[in-house]
C-alpha atoms as a PDB file:
ATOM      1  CA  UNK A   1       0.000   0.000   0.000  1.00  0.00           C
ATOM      2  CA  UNK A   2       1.517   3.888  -0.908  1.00  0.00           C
ATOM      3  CA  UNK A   3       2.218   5.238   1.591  1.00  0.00           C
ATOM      4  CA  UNK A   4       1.178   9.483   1.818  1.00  0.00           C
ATOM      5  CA  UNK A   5       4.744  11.461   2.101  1.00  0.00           C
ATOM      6  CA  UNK A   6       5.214  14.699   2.588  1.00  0.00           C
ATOM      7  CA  UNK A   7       2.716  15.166   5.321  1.00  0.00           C
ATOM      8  CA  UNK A   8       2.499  15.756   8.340  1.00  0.00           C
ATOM      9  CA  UNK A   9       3.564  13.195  11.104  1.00  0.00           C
ATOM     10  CA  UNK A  10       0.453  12.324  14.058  1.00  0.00           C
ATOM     11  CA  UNK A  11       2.869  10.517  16.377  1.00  0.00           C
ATOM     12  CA  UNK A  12       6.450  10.549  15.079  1.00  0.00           C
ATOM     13  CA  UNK A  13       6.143   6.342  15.458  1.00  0.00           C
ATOM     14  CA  UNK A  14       4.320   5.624  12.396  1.00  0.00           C
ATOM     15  CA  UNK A  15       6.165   3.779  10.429  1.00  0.00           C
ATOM     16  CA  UNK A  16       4.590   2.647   6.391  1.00  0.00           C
ATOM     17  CA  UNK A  17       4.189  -0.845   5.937  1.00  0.00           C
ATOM     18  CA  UNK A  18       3.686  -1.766   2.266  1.00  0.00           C
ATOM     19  CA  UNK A  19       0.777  -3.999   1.576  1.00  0.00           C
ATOM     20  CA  UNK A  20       2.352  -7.544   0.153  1.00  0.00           C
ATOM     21  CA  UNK A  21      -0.327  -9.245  -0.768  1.00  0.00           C
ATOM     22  CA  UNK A  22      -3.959  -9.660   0.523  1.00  0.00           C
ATOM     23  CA  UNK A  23      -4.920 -13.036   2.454  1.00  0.00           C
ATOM     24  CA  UNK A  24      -8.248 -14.268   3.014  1.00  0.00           C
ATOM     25  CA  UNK A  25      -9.639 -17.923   4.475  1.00  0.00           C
ATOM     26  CA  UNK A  26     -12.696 -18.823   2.628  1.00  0.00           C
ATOM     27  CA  UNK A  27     -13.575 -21.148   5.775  1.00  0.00           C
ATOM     28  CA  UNK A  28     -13.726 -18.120   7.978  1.00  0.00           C
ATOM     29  CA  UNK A  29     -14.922 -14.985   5.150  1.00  0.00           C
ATOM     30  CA  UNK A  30     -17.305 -17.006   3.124  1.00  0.00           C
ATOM     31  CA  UNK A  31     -17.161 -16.085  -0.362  1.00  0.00           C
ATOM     32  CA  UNK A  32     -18.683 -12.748   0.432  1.00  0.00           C
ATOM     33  CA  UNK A  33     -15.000 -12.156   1.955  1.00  0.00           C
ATOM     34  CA  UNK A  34     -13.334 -13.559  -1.230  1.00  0.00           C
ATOM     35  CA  UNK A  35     -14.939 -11.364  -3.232  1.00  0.00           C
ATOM     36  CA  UNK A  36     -14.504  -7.905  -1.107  1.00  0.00           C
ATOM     37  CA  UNK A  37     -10.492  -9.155  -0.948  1.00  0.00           C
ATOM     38  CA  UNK A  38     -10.282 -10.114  -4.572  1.00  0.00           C
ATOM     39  CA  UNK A  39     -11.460  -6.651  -5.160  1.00  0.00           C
ATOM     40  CA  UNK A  40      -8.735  -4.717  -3.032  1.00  0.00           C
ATOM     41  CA  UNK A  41      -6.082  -7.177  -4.023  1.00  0.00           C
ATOM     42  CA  UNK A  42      -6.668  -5.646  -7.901  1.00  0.00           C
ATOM     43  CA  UNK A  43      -7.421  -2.414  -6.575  1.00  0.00           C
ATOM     44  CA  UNK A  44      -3.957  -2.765  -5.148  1.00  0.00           C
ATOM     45  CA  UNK A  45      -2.157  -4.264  -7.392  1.00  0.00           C
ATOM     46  CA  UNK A  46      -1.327  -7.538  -5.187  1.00  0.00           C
ATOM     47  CA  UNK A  47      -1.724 -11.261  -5.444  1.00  0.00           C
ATOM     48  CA  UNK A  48      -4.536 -12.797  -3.285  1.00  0.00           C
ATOM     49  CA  UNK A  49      -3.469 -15.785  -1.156  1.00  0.00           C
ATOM     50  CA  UNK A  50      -7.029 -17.729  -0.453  1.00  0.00           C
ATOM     51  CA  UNK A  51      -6.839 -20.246   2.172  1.00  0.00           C
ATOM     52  CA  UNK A  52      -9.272 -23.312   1.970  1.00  0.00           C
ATOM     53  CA  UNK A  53     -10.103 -26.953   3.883  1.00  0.00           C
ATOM     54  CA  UNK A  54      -9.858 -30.118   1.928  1.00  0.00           C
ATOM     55  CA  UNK A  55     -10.013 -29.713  -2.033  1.00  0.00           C
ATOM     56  CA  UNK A  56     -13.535 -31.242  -2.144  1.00  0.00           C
ATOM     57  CA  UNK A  57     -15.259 -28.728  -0.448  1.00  0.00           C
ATOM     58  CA  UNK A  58     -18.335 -27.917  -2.824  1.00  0.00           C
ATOM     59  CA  UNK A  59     -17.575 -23.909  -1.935  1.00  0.00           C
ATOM     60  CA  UNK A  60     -14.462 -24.013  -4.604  1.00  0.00           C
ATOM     61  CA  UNK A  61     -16.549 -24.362  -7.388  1.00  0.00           C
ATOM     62  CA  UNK A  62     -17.969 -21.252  -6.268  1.00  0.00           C
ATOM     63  CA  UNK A  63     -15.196 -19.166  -5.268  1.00  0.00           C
ATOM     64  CA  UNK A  64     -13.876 -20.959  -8.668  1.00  0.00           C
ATOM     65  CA  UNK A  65     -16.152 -19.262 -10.660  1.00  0.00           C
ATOM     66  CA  UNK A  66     -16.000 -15.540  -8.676  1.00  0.00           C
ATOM     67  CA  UNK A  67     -11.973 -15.474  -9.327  1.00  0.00           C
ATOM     68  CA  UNK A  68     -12.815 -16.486 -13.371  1.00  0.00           C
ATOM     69  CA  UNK A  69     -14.063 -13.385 -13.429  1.00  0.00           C
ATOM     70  CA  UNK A  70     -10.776 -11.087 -12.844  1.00  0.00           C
ATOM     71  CA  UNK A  71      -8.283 -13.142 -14.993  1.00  0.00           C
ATOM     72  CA  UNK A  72      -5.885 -10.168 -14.360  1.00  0.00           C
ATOM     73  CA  UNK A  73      -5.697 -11.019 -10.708  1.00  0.00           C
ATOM     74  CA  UNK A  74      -2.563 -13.507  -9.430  1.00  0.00           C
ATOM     75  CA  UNK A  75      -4.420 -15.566  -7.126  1.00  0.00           C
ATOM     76  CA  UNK A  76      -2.771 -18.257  -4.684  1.00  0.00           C
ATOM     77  CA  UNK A  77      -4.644 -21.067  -3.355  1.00  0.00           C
ATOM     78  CA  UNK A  78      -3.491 -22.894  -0.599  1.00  0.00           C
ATOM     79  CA  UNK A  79      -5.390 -26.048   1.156  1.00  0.00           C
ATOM     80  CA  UNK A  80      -4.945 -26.725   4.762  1.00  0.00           C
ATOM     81  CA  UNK A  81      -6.509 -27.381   8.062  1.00  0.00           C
ATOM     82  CA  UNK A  82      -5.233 -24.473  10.131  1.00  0.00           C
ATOM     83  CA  UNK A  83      -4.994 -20.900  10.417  1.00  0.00           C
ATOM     84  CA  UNK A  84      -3.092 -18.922   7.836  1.00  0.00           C
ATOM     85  CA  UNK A  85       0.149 -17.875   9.794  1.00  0.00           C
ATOM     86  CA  UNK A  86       1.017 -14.173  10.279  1.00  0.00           C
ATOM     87  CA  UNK A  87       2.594 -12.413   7.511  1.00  0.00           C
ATOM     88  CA  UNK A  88       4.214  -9.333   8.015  1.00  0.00           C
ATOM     89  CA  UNK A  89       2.693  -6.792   5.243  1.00  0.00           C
ATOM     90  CA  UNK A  90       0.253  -8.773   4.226  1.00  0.00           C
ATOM     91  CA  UNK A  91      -3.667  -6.931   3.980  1.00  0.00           C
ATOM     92  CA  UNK A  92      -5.950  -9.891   6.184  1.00  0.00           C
ATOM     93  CA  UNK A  93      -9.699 -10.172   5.428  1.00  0.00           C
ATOM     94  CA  UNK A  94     -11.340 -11.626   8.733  1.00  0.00           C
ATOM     95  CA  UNK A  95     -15.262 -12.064   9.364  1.00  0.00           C
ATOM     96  CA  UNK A  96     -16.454  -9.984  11.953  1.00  0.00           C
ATOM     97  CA  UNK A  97     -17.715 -13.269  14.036  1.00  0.00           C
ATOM     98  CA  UNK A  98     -13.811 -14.103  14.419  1.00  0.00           C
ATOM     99  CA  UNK A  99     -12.633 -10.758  15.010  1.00  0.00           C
ATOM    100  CA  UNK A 100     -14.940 -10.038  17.915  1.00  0.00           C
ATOM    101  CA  UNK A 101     -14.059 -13.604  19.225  1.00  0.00           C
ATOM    102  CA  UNK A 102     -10.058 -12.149  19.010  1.00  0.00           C
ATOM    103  CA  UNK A 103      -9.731  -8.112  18.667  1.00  0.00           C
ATOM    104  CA  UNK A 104      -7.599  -7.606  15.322  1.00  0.00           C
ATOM    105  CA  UNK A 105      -4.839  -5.788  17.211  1.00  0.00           C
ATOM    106  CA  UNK A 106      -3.165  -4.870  13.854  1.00  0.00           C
ATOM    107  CA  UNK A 107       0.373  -3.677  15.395  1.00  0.00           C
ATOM    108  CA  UNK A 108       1.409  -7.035  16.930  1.00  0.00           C
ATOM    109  CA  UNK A 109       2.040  -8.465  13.653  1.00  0.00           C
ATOM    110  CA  UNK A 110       2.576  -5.433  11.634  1.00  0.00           C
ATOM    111  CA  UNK A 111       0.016  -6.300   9.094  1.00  0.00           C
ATOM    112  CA  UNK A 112      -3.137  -4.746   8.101  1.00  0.00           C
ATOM    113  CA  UNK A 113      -6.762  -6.083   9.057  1.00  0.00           C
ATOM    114  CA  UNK A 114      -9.970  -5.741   7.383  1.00  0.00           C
ATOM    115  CA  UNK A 115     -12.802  -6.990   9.019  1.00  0.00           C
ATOM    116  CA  UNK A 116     -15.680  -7.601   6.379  1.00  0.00           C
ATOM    117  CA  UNK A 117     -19.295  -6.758   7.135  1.00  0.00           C
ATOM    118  CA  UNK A 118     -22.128  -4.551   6.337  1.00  0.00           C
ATOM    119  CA  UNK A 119     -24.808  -3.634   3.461  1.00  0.00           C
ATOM    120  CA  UNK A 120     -24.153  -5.003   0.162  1.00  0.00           C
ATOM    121  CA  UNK A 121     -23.828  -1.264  -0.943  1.00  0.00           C
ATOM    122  CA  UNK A 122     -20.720  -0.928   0.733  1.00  0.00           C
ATOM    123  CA  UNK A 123     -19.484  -4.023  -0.021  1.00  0.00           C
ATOM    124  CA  UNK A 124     -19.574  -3.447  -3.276  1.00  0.00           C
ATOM    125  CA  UNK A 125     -18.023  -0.138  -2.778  1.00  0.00           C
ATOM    126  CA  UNK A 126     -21.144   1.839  -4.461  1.00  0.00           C
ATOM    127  CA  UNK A 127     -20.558   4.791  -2.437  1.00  0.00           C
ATOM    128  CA  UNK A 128     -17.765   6.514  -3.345  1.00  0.00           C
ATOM    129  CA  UNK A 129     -16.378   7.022   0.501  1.00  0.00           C
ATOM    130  CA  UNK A 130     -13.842   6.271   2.374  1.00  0.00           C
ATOM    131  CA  UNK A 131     -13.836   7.179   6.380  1.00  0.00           C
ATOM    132  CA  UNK A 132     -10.409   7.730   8.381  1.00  0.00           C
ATOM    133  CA  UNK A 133     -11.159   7.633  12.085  1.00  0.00           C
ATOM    134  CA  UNK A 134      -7.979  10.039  13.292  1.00  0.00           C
ATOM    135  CA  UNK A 135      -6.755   9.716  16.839  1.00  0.00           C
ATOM    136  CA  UNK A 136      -3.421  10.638  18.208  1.00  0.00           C
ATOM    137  CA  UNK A 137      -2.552   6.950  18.692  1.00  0.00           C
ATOM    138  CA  UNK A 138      -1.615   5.030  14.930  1.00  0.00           C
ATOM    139  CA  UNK A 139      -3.286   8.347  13.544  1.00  0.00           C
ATOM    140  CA  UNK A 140      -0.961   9.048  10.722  1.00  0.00           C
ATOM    141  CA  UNK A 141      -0.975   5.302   9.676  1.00  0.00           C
ATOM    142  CA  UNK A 142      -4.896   5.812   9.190  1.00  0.00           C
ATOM    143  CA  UNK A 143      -4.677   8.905   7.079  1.00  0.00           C
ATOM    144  CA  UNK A 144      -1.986   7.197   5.211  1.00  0.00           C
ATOM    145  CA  UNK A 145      -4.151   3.520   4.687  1.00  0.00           C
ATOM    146  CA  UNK A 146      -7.275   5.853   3.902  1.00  0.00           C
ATOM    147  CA  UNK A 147      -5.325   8.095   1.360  1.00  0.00           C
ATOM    148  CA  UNK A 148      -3.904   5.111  -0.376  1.00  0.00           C
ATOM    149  CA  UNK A 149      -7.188   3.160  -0.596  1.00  0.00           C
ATOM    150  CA  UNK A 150      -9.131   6.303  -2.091  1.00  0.00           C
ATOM    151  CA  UNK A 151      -6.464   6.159  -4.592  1.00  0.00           C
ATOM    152  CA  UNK A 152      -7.073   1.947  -5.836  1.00  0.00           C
ATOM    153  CA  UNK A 153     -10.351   1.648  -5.193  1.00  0.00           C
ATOM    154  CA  UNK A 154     -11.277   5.308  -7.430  1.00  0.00           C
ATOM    155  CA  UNK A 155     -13.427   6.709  -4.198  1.00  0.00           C
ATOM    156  CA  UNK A 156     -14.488  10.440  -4.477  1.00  0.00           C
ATOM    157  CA  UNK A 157     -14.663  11.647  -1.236  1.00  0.00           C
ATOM    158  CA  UNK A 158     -12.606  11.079   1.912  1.00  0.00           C
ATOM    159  CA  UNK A 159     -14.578  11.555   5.381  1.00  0.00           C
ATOM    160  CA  UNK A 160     -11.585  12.537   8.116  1.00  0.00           C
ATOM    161  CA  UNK A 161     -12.936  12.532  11.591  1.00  0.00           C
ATOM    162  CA  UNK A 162     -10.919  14.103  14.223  1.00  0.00           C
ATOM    163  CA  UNK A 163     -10.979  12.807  17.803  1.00  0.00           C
ATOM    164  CA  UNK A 164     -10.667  14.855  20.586  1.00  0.00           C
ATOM    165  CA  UNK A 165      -6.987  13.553  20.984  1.00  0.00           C
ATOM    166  CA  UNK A 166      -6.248  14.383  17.989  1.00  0.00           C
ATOM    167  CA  UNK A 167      -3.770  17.146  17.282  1.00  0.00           C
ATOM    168  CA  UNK A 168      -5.203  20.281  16.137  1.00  0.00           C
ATOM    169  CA  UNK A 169      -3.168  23.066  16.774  1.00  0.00           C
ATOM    170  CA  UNK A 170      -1.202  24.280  13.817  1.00  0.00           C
ATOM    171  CA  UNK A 171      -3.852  23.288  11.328  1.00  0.00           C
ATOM    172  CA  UNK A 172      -2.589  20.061  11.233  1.00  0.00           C
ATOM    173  CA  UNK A 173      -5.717  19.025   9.335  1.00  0.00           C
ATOM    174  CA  UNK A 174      -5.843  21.313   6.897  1.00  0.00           C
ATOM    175  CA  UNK A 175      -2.186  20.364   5.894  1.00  0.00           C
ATOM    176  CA  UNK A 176      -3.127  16.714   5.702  1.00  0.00           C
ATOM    177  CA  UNK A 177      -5.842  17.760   3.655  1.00  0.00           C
ATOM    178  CA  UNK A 178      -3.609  19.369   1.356  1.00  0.00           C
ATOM    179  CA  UNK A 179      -1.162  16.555   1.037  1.00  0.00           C
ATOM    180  CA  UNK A 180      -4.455  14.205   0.098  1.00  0.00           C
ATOM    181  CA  UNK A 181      -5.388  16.765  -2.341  1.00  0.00           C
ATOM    182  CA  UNK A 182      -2.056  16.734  -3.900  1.00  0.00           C
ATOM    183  CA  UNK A 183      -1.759  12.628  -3.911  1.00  0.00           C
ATOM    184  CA  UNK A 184      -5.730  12.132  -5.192  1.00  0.00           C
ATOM    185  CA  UNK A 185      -6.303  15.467  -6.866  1.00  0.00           C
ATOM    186  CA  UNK A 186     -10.370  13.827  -7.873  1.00  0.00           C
ATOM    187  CA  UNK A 187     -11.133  13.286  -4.008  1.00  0.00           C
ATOM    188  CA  UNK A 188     -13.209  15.753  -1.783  1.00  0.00           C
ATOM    189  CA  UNK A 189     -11.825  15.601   1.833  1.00  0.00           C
ATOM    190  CA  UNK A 190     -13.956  16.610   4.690  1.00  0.00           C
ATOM    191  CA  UNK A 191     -12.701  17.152   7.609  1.00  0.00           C
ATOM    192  CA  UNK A 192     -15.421  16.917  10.359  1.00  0.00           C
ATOM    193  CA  UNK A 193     -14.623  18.392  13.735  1.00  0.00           C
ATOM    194  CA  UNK A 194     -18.188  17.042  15.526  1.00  0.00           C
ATOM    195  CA  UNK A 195     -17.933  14.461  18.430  1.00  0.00           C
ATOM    196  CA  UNK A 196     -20.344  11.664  16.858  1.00  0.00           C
ATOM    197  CA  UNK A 197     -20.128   8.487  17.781  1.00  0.00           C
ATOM    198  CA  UNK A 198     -18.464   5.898  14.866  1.00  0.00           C
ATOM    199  CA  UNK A 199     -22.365   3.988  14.911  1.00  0.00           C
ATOM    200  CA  UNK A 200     -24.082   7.196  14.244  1.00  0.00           C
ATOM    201  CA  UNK A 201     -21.492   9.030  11.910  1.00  0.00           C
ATOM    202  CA  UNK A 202     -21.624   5.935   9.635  1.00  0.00           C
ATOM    203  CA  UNK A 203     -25.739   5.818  10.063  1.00  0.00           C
ATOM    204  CA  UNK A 204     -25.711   9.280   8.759  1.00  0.00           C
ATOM    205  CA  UNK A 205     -22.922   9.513   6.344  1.00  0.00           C
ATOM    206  CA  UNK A 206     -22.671   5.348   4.583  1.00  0.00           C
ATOM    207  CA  UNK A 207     -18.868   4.524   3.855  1.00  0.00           C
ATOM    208  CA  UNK A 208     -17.155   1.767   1.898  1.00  0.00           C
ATOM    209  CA  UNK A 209     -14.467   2.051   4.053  1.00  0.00           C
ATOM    210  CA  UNK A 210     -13.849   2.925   7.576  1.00  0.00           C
ATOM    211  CA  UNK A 211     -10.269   3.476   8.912  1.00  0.00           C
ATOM    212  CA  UNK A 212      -9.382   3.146  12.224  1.00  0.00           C
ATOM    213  CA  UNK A 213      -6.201   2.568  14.184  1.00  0.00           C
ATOM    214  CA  UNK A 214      -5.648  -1.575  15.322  1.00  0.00           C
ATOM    215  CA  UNK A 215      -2.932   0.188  17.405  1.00  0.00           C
ATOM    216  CA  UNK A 216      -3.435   0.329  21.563  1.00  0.00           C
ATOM    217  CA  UNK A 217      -3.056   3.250  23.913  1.00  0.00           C
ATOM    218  CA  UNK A 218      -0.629   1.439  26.295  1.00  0.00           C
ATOM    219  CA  UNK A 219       0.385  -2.029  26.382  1.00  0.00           C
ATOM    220  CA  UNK A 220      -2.612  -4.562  27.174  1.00  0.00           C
ATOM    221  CA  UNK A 221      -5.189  -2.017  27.042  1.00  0.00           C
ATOM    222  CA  UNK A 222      -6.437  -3.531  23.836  1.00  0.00           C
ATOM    223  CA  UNK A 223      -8.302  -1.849  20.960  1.00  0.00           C
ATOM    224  CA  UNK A 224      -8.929   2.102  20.883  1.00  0.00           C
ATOM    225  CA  UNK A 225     -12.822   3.203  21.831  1.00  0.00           C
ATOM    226  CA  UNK A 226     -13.624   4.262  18.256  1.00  0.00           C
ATOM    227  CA  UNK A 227     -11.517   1.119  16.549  1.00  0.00           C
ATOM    228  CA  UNK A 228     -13.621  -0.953  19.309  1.00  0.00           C
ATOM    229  CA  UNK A 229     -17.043   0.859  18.389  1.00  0.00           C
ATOM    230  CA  UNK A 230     -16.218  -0.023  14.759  1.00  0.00           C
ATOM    231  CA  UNK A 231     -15.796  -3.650  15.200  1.00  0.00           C
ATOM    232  CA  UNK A 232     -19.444  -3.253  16.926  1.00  0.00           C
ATOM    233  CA  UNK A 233     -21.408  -0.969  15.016  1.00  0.00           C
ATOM    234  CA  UNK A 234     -19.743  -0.327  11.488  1.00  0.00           C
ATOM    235  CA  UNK A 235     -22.342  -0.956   8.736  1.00  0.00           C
ATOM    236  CA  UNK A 236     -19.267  -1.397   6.313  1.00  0.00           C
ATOM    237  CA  UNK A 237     -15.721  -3.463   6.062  1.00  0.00           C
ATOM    238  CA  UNK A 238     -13.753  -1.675   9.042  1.00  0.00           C
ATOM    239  CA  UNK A 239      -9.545  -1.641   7.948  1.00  0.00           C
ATOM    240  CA  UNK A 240      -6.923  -1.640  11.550  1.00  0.00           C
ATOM    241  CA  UNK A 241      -4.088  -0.153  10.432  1.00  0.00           C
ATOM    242  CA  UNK A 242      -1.100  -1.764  11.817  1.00  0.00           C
ATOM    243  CA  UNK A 243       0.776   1.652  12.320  1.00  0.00           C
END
């Protein structure tokens, strides 16, 4: 994934990780999850790694059939009974079920998260929208993930909510809004300053995309209030950045 240069820095610890590939277990996402992660892995320019069970599982024909349909797409399919292992860099597509049941704490294995859920609108990415959610924690990282993904996926407007911990003196937001002018010179960025909650900011405004931080506040103090809300209440696919 680009990262946004040139901007300025939330935290000073944000460091870019490049998106490697995108990784997805059909066992766990369904095909609805294939699909949504075949579509960022093109977006992205990536391969897509699918994990599967045993070969005769009568979902492959299906998911068979969905991948046909982007021949440009380098798709790797790999059968086994566990897990996908961590892979630093690599973009991982996770129901929400299983991300509730373990908190997608993006930073401990410096790779990105994307839990998948929502309307079939935004799934589809019909909108046109992509959310940042910036805090002082992993704030930068979330700019830069939401910058990047306007970019691929050809959305027209970029929604930047800023927290109350957020930095605002030295109109730090209106020079981030200038670098993500100059990097997607089509997008509209908003920059909203009102303290809604995530659940009712994505009631009233529908995303593709949110993007929060999967970064903590302190060691073992777990997800952020808005990244947790997300997980929750999100009626779209919800990206943890890792930094």
């Amino acid at each position: 994934m680009t990262a946004v240069t040139g901007g300025p820095a939330l935290t000073g610890e944000s460091a870019p990780t490049a998106t490697t590939c995108v990784l997805v277990d059909v066992r766990d996402s369904g095909v609805t999850g294939v699909r949504w992660a075949a579509g960022c892995a093109e977006a992205l320019g990536v391969d897509l790694v699918v994990h599967t069970g045993a070969e005769d599982d009568p979902v492959h024909t299906e998911v068979a059939a969905l991948l046909a349909e982007r021949p440009e797409l380098t798709v790797h399919v790999e059968h086994g009974d566990r897990y996908p292992p961590a892979t630093e860099g690599a973009l991982v597509v996770l129901s929400r079920q299983r991300a509730l049941d373990a908190p997608p704490l993006a930073c401990r294995d410096r790779r990105d998260v994307v839990v998948v859920g929502g309307s079939a609108t935004a799934l589809a990415g019909r909108f046109g929208v992509v959310t940042a959610v910036v805090e002082r924690v992993g704030g930068e990282g979330v700019l830069e993930r939401a910058t990047a993904l306007c970019r691929a996926r050809g959305a027209t407007r970029l929604r930047v909510l800023a927290r109350p911990s957020c930095p605002l003196s030295g109109g730090w937001l209106d020079d981030a809004a200038d670098v993500v002018h100059a990097c997607c010179p089509g997008v509209i960025v908003e920059l909203v300053r009102q303290g809604r909650s995530v659940a009712e900011e994505t009631r009233l405004f529908p995303s593709d995309l949110l993007v929060v931080s999967g970064r903590e506040r302190g060691p073992g103090e777990g997800l952020q209030p808005d990244a947790r809300a997300a997980l929750h209440h999100a009626s779209c696919p919800v990206l943890f950045s890792c930094s």
